[in-house]
N, C-alpha and C. Protein backbone atom coordinates (compact mmCIF):
# COMPACT_ATOMS: atom_id res chain seq x y z
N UNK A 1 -36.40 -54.60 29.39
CA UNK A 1 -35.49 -53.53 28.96
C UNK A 1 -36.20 -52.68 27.90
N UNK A 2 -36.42 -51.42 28.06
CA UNK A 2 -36.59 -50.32 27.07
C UNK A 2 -35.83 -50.26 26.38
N UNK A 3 -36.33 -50.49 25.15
CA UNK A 3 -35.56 -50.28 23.81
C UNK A 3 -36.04 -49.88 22.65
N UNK A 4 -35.40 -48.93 21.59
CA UNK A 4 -35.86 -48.70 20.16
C UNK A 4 -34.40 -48.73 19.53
N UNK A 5 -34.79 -49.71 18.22
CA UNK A 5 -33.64 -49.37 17.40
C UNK A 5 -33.97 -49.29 16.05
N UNK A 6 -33.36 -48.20 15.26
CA UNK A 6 -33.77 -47.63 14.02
C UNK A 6 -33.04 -48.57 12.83
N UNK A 7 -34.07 -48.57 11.97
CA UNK A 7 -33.31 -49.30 10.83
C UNK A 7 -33.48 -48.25 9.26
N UNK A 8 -33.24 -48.74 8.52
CA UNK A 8 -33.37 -48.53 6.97
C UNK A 8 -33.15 -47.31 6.16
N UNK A 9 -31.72 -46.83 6.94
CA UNK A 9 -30.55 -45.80 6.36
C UNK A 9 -29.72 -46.51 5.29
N UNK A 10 -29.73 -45.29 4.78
CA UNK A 10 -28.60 -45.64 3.88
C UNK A 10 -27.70 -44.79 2.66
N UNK A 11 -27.61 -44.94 1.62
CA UNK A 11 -27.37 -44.24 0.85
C UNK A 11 -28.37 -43.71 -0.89
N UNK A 12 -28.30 -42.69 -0.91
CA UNK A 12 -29.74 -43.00 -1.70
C UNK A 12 -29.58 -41.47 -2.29
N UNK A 13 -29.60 -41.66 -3.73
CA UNK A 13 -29.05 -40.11 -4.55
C UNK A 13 -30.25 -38.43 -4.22
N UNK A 14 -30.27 -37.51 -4.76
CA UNK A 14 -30.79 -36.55 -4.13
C UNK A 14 -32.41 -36.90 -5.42
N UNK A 15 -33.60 -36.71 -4.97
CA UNK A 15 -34.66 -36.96 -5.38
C UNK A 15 -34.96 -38.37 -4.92
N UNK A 16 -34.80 -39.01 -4.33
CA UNK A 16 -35.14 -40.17 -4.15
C UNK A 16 -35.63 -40.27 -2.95
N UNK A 17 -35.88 -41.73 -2.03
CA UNK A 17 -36.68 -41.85 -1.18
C UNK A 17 -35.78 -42.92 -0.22
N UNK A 18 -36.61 -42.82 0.70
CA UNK A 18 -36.13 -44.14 1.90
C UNK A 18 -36.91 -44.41 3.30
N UNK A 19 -37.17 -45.10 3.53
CA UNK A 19 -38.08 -45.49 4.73
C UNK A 19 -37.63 -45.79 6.01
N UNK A 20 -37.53 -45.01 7.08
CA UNK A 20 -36.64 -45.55 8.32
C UNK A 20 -37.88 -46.35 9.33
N UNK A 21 -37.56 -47.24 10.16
CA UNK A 21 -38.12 -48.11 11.45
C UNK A 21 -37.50 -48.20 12.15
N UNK A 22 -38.01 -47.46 13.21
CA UNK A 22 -38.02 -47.25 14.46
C UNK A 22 -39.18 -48.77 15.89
N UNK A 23 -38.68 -49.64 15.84
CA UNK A 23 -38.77 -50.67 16.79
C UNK A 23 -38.59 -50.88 18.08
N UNK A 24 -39.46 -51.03 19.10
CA UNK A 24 -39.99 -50.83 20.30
C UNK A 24 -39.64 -52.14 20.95
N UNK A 25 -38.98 -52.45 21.48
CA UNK A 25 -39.50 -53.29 22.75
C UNK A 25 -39.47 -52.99 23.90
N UNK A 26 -40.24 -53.80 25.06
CA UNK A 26 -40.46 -53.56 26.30
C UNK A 26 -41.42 -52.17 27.09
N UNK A 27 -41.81 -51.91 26.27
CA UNK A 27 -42.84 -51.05 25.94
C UNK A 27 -43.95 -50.73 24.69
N UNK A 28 -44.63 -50.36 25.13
CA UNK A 28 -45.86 -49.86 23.83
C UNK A 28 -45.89 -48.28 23.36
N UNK A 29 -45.60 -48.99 22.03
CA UNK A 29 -45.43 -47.08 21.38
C UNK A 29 -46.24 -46.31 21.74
N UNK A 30 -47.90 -47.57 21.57
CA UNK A 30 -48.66 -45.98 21.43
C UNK A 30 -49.10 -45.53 22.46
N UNK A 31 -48.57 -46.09 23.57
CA UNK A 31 -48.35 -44.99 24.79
C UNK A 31 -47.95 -43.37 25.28
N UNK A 32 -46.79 -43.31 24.26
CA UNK A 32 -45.81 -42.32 24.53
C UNK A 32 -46.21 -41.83 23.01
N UNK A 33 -45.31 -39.98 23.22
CA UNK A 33 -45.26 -39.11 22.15
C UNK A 33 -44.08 -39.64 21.48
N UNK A 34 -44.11 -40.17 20.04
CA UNK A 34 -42.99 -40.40 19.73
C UNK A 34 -42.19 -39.14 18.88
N UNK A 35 -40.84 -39.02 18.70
CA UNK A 35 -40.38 -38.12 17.71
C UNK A 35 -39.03 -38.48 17.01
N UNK A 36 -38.63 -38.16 15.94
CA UNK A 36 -37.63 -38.29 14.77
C UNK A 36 -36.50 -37.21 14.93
N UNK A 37 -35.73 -37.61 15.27
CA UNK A 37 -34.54 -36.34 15.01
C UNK A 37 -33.69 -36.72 14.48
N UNK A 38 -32.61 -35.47 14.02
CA UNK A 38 -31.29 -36.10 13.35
C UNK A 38 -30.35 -35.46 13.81
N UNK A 39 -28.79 -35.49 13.41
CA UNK A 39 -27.80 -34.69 13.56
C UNK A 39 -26.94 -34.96 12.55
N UNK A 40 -26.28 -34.09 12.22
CA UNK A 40 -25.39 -33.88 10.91
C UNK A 40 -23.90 -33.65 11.44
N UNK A 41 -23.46 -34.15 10.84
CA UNK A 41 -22.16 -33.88 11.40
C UNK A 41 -21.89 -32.26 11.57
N UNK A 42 -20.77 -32.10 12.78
CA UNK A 42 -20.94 -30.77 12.97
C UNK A 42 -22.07 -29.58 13.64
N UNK A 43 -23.23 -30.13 13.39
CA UNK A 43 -24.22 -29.39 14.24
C UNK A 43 -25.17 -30.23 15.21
N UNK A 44 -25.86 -29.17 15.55
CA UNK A 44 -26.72 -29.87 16.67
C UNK A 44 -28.11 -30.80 16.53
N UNK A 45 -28.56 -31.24 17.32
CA UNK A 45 -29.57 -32.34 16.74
C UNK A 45 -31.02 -31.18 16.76
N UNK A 46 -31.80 -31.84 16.03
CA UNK A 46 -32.65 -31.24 15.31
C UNK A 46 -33.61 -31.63 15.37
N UNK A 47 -35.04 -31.55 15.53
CA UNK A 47 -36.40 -32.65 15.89
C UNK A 47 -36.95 -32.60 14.45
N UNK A 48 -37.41 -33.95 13.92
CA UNK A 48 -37.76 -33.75 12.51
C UNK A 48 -39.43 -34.07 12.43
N UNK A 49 -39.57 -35.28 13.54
CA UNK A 49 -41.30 -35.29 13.70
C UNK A 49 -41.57 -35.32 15.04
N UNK A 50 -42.93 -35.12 15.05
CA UNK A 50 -43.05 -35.77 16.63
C UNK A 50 -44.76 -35.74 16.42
N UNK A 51 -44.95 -37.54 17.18
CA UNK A 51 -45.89 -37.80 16.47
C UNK A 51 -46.72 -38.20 18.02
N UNK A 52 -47.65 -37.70 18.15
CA UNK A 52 -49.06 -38.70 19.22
C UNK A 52 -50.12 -39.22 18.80
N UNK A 53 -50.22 -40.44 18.86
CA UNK A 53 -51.26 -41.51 18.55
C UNK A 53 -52.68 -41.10 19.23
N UNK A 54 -52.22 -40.40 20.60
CA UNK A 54 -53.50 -40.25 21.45
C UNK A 54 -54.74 -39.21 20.57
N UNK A 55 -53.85 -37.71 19.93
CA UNK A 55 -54.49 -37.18 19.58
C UNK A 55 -54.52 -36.89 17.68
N UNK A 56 -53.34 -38.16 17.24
CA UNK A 56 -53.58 -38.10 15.92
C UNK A 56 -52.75 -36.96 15.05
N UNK A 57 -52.34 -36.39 15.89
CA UNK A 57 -50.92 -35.34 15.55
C UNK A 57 -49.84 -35.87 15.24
N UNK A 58 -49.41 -35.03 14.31
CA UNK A 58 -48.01 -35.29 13.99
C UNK A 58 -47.63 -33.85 13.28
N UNK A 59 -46.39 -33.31 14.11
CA UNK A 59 -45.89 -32.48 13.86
C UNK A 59 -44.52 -32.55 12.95
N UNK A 60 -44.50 -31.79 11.70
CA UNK A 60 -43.17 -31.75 11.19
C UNK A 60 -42.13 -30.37 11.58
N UNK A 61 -40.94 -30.37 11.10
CA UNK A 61 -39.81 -29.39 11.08
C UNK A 61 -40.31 -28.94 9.75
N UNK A 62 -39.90 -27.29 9.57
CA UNK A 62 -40.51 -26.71 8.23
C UNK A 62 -39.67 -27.20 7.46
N UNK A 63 -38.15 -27.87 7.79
CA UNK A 63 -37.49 -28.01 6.38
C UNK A 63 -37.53 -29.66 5.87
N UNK A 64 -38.91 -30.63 6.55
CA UNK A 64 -38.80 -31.58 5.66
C UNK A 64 -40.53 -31.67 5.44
N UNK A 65 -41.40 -30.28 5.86
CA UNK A 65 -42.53 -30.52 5.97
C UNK A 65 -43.43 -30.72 4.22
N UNK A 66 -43.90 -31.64 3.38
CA UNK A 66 -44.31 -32.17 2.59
C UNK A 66 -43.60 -33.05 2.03
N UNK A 67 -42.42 -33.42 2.72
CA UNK A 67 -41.62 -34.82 1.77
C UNK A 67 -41.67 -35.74 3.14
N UNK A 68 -41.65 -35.75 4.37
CA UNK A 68 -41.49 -36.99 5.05
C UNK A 68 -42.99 -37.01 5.91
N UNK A 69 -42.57 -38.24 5.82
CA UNK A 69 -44.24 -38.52 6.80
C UNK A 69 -43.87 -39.86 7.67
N UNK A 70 -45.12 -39.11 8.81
CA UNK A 70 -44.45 -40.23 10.23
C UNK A 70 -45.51 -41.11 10.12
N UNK A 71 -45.32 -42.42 10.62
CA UNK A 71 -46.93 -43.12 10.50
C UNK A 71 -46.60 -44.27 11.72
N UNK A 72 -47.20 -44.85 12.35
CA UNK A 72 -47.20 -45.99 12.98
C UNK A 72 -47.71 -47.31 13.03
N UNK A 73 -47.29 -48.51 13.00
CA UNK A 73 -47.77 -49.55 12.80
C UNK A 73 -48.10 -50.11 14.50
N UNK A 74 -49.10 -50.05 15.39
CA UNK A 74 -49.34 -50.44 16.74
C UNK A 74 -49.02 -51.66 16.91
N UNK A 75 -49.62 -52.74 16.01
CA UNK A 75 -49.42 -54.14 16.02
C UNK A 75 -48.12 -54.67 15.65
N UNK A 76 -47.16 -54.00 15.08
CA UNK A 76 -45.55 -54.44 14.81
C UNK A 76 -44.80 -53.45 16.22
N UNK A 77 -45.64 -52.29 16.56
CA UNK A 77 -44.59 -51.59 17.42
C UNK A 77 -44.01 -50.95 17.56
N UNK A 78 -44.11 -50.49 16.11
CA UNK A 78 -43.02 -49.82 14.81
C UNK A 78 -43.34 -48.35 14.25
N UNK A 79 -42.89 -47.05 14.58
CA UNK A 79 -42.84 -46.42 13.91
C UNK A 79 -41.90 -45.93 12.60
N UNK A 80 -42.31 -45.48 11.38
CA UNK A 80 -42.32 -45.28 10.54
C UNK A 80 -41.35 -43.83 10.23
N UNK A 81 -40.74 -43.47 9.34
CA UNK A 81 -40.72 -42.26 9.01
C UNK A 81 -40.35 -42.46 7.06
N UNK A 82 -41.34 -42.16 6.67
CA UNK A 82 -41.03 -41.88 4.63
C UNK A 82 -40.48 -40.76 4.49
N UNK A 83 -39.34 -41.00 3.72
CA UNK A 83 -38.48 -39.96 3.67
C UNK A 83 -38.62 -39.88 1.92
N UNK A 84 -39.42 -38.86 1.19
CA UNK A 84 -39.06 -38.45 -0.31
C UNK A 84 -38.47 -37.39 -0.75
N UNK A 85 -38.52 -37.46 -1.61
CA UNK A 85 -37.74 -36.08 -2.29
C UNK A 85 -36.68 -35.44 -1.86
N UNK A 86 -35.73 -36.53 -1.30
CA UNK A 86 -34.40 -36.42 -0.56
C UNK A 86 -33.01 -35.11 -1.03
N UNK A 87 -32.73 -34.49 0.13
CA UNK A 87 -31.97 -33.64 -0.24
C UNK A 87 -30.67 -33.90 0.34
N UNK A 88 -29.35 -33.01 -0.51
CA UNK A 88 -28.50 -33.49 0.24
C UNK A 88 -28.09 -33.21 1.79
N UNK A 89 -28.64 -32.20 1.75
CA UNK A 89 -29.22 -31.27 3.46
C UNK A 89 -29.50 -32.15 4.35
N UNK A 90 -30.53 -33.73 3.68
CA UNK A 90 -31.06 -34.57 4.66
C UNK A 90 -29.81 -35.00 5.45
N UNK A 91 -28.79 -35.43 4.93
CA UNK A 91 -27.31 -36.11 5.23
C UNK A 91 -27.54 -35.94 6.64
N UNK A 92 -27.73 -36.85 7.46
CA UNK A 92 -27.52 -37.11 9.05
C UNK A 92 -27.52 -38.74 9.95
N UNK A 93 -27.65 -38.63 10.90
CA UNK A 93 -27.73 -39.70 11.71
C UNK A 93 -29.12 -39.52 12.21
N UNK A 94 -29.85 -40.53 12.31
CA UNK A 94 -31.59 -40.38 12.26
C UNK A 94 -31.51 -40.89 13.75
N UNK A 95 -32.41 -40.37 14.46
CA UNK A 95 -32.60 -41.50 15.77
C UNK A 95 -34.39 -40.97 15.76
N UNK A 96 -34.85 -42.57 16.67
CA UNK A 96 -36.10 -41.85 17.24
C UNK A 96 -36.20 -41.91 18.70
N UNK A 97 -36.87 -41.45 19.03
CA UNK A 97 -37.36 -41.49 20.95
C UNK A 97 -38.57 -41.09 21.44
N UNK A 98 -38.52 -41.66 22.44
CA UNK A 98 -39.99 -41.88 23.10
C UNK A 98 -39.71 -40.88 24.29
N UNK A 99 -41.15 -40.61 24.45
CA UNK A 99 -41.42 -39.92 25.76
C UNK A 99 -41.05 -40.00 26.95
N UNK A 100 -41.14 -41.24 27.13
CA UNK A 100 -39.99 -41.83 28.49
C UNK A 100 -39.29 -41.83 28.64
N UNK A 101 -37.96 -41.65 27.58
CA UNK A 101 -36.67 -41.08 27.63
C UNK A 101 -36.05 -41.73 26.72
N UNK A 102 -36.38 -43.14 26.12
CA UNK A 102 -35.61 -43.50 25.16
C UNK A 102 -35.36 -43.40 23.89
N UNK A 103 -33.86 -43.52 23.88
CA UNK A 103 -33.53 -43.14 22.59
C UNK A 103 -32.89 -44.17 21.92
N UNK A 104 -32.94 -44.48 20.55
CA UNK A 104 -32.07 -45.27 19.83
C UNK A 104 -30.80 -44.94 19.74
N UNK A 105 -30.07 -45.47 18.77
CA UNK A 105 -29.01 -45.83 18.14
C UNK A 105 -28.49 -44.85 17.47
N UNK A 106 -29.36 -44.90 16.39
CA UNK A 106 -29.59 -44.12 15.24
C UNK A 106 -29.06 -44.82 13.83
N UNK A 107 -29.67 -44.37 12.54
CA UNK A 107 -29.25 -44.97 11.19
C UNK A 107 -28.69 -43.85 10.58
N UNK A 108 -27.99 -44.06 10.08
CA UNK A 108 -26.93 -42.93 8.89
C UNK A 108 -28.19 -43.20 7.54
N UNK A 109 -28.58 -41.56 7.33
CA UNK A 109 -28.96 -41.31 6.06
C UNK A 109 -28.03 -40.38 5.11
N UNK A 110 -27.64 -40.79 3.91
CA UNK A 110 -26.90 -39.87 3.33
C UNK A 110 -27.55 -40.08 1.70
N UNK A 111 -27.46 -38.29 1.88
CA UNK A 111 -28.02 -38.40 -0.03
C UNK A 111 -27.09 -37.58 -0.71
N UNK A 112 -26.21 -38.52 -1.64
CA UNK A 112 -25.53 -37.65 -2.31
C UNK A 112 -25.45 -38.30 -3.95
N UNK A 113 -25.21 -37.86 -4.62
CA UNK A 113 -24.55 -38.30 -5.78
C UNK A 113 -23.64 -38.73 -6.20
């Protein structure tokens, strides 16, 4: 069974940080283009990274481009997303997905005060 499910949302004040994982089974990440999106309540989903191992790219969205960074761990399976300098703007439901079509769950990030 293809699967990813995102972890390590939560709640976390505005300047601060948080780390989401994104976990693979039944496939190999670094196969596929992976990417980060979110949705906020009320609007539409949004692509925040999108990352290929093949060629070492990783593309950001201009509105989180120098605070989050995508990274991958091959041997856990696991992609990464560091989320700093948190705004309250970030406030969404995070998912990641693979090239093949799958998609997670998703984790609730919310930054508020």
């Amino acid at each position: 069974q293809l699967q990813l499910v995102e972890s390590g949302g939560g709640l976390v004040q505005p300047g601060g940080s948080l780390t989401l994982s994104c976990a693979a089974s039944g496939f190999i990440l670094d196969y596929y283009i992976i990417g980060w999106f979110r949705q906020a309540p009320g609007k539409e989903r949004e692509g925040v990274s999108c990352d290929s191992s093949r060629d070492g790219s990783t593309y950001y969205a201009d509105s989180v481009k120098g605070r989050f960074t995508a990274s991958r761990d091959n041997a856990k399976n696991t992609l990464y997303l560091q989320m700093n300098s948190l705004k309250p703007e970030d406030t969404a439901l995070y998912y990641c997905a693979a090239s093949q079509g799958s998609w997670g769950q998703g984790t609730q990030v919310t930054v508020s005060s």
